[in-house]
N, C-alpha and C. Protein backbone atom coordinates (compact mmCIF):
# COMPACT_ATOMS: atom_id res chain seq x y z
N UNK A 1 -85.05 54.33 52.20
CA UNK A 1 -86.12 53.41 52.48
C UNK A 1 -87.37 54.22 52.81
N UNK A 2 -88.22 53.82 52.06
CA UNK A 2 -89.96 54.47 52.38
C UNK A 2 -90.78 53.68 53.13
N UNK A 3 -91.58 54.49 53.59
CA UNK A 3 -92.76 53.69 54.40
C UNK A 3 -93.97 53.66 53.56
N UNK A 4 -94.67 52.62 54.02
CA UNK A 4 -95.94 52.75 52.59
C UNK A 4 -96.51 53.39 51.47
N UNK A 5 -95.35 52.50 50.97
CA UNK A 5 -95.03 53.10 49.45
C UNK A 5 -94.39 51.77 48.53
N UNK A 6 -95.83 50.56 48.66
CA UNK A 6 -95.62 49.79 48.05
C UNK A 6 -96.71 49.69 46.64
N UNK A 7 -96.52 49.42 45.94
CA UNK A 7 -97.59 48.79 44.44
C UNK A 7 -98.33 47.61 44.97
N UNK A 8 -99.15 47.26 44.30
CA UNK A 8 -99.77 45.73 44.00
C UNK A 8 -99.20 45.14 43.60
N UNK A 9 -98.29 45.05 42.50
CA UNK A 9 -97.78 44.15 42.09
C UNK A 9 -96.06 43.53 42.98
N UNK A 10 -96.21 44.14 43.69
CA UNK A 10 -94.75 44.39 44.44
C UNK A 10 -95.51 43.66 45.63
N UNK A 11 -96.79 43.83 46.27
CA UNK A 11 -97.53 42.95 47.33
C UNK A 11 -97.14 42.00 46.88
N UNK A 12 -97.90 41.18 45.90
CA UNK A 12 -98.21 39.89 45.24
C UNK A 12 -96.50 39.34 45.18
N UNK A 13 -95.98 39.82 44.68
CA UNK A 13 -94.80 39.24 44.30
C UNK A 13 -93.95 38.88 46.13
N UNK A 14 -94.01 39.85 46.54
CA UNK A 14 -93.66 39.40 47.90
C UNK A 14 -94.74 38.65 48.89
N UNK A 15 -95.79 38.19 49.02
CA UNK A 15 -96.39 37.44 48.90
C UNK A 15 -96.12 36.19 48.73
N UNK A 16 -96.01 35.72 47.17
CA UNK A 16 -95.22 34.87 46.99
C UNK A 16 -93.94 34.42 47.15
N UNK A 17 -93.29 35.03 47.85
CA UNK A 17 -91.79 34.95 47.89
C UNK A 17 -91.85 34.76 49.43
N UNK A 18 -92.86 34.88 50.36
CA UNK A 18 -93.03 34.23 51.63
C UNK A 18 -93.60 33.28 51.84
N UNK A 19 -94.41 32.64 50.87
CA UNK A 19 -95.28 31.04 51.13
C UNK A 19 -94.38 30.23 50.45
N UNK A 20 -93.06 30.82 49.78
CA UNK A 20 -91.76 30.08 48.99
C UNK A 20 -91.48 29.48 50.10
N UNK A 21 -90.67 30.92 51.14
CA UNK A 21 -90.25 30.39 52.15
C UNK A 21 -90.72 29.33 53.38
N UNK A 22 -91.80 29.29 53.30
CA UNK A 22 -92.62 28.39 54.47
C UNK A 22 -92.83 27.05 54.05
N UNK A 23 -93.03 27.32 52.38
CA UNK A 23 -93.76 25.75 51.96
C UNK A 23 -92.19 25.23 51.91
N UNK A 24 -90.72 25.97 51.32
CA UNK A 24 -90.03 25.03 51.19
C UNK A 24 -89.11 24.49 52.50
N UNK A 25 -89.60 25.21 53.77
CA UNK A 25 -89.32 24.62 54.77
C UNK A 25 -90.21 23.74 55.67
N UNK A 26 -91.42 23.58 54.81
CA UNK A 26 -92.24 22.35 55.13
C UNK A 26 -91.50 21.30 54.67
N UNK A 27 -91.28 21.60 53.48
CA UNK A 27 -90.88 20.40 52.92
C UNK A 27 -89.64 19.48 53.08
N UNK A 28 -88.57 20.65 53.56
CA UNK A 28 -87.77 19.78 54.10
C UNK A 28 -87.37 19.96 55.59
N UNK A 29 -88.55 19.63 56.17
CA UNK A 29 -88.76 19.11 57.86
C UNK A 29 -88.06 20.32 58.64
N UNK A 30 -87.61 21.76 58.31
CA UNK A 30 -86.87 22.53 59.22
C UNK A 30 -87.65 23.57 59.00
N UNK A 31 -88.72 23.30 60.70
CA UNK A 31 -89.31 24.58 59.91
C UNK A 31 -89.16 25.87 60.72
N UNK A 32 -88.17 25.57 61.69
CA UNK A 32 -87.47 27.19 61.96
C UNK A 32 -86.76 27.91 60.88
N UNK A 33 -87.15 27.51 59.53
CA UNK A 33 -86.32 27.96 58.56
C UNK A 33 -87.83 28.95 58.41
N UNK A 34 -88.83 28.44 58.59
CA UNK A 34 -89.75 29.72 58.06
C UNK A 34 -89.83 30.95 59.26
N UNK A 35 -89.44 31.15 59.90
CA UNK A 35 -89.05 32.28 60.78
C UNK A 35 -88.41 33.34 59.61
N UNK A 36 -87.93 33.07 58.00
CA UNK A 36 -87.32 33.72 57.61
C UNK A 36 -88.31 34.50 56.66
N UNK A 37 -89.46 34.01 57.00
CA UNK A 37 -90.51 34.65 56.15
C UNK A 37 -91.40 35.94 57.02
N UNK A 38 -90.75 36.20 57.96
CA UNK A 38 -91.26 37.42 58.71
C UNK A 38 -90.71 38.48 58.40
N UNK A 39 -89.64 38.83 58.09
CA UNK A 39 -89.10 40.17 57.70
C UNK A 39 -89.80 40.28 56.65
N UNK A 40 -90.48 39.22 55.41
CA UNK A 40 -90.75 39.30 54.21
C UNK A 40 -92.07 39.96 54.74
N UNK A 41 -92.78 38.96 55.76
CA UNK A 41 -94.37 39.36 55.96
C UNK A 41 -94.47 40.87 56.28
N UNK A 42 -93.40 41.44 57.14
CA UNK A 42 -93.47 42.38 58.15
C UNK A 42 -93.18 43.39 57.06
N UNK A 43 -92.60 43.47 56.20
CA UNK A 43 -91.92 44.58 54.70
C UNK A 43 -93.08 44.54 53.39
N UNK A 44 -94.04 43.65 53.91
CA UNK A 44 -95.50 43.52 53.27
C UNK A 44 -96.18 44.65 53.92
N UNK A 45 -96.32 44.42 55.10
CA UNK A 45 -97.31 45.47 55.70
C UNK A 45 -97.09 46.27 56.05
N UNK A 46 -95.64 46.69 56.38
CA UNK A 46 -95.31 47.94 56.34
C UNK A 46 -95.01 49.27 55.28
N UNK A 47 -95.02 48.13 54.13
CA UNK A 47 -94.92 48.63 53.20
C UNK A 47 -93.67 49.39 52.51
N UNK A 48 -92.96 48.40 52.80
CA UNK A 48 -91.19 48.83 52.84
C UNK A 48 -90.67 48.82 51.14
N UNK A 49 -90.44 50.33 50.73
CA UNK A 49 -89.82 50.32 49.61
C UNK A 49 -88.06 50.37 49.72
N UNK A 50 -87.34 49.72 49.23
CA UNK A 50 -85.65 49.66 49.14
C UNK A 50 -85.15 50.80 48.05
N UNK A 51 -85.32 51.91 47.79
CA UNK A 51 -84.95 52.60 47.20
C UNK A 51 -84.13 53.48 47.33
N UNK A 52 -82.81 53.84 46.03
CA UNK A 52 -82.16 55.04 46.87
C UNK A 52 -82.99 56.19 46.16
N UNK A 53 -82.39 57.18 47.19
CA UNK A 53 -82.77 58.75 47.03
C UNK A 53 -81.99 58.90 45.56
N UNK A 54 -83.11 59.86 45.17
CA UNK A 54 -82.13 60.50 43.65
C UNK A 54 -81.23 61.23 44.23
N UNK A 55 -81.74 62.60 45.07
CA UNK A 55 -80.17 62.97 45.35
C UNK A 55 -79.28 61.81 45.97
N UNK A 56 -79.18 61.22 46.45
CA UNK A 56 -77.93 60.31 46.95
C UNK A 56 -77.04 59.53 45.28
N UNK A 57 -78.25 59.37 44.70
CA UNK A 57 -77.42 58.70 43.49
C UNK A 57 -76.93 59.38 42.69
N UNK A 58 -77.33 60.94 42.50
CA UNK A 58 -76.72 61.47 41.34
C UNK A 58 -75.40 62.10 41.47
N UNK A 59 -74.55 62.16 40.79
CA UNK A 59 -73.06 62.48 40.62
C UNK A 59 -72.77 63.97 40.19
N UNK A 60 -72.16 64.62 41.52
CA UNK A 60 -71.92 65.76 40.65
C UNK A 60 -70.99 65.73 39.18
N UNK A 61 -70.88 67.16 38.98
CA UNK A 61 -70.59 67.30 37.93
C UNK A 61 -69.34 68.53 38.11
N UNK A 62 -68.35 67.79 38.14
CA UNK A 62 -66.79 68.73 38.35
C UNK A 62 -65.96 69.45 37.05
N UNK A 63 -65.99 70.96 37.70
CA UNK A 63 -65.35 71.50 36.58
C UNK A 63 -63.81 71.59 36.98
N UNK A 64 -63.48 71.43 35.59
CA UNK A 64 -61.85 72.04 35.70
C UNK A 64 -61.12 73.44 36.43
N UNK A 65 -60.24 73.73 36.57
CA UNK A 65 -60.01 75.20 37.18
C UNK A 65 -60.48 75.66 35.97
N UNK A 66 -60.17 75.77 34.90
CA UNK A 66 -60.10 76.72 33.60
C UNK A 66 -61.48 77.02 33.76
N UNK A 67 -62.30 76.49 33.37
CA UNK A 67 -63.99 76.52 33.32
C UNK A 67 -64.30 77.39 34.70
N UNK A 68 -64.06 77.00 35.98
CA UNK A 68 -64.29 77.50 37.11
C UNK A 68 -63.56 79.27 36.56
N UNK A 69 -62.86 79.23 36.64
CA UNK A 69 -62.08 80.45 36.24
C UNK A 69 -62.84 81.56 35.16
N UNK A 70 -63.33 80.68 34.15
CA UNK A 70 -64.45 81.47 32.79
C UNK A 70 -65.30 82.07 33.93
N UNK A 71 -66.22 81.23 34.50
CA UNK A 71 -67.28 81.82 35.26
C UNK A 71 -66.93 82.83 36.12
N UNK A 72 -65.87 82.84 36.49
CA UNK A 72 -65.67 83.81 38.06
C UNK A 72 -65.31 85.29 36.49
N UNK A 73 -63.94 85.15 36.21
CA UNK A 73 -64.07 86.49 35.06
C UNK A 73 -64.38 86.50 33.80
């Protein structure tokens, strides 16, 4: 996870995905349901990227004994 290290287009889109949350808990009368639009607001301005690390994702690459063995003699 990064710290401000968001795009514009990644604002906007989350943005919208928090006035989702508010208008559609206007609409149906519960609106402690928009309390759920703060982590959204708060990952706006903080600028919260969800990304993994390349090293974390990449897979080593395992040799056989034989191969291990070429290299050593």
């Amino acid at each position: 996870m990064k710290v401000f290290n968001l795009t514009i287009g990644t604002v906007i889109i989350r943005f919208y995905l928090m006035m989702l949350i508010v208008i559609v808990a206007g609409f149906i009368g519960q609106w402690w349901l928009a309390t759920l639009a703060l982590p959204v607001f708060l990952s706006i301005m903080f600028g919260l990227t969800f990304e993994k690390n390349k090293k974390e994702a990449s897979v080593k690459n395992m040799n056989t004994p034989a191969e291990t063995a070429k290299k050593v003699g």
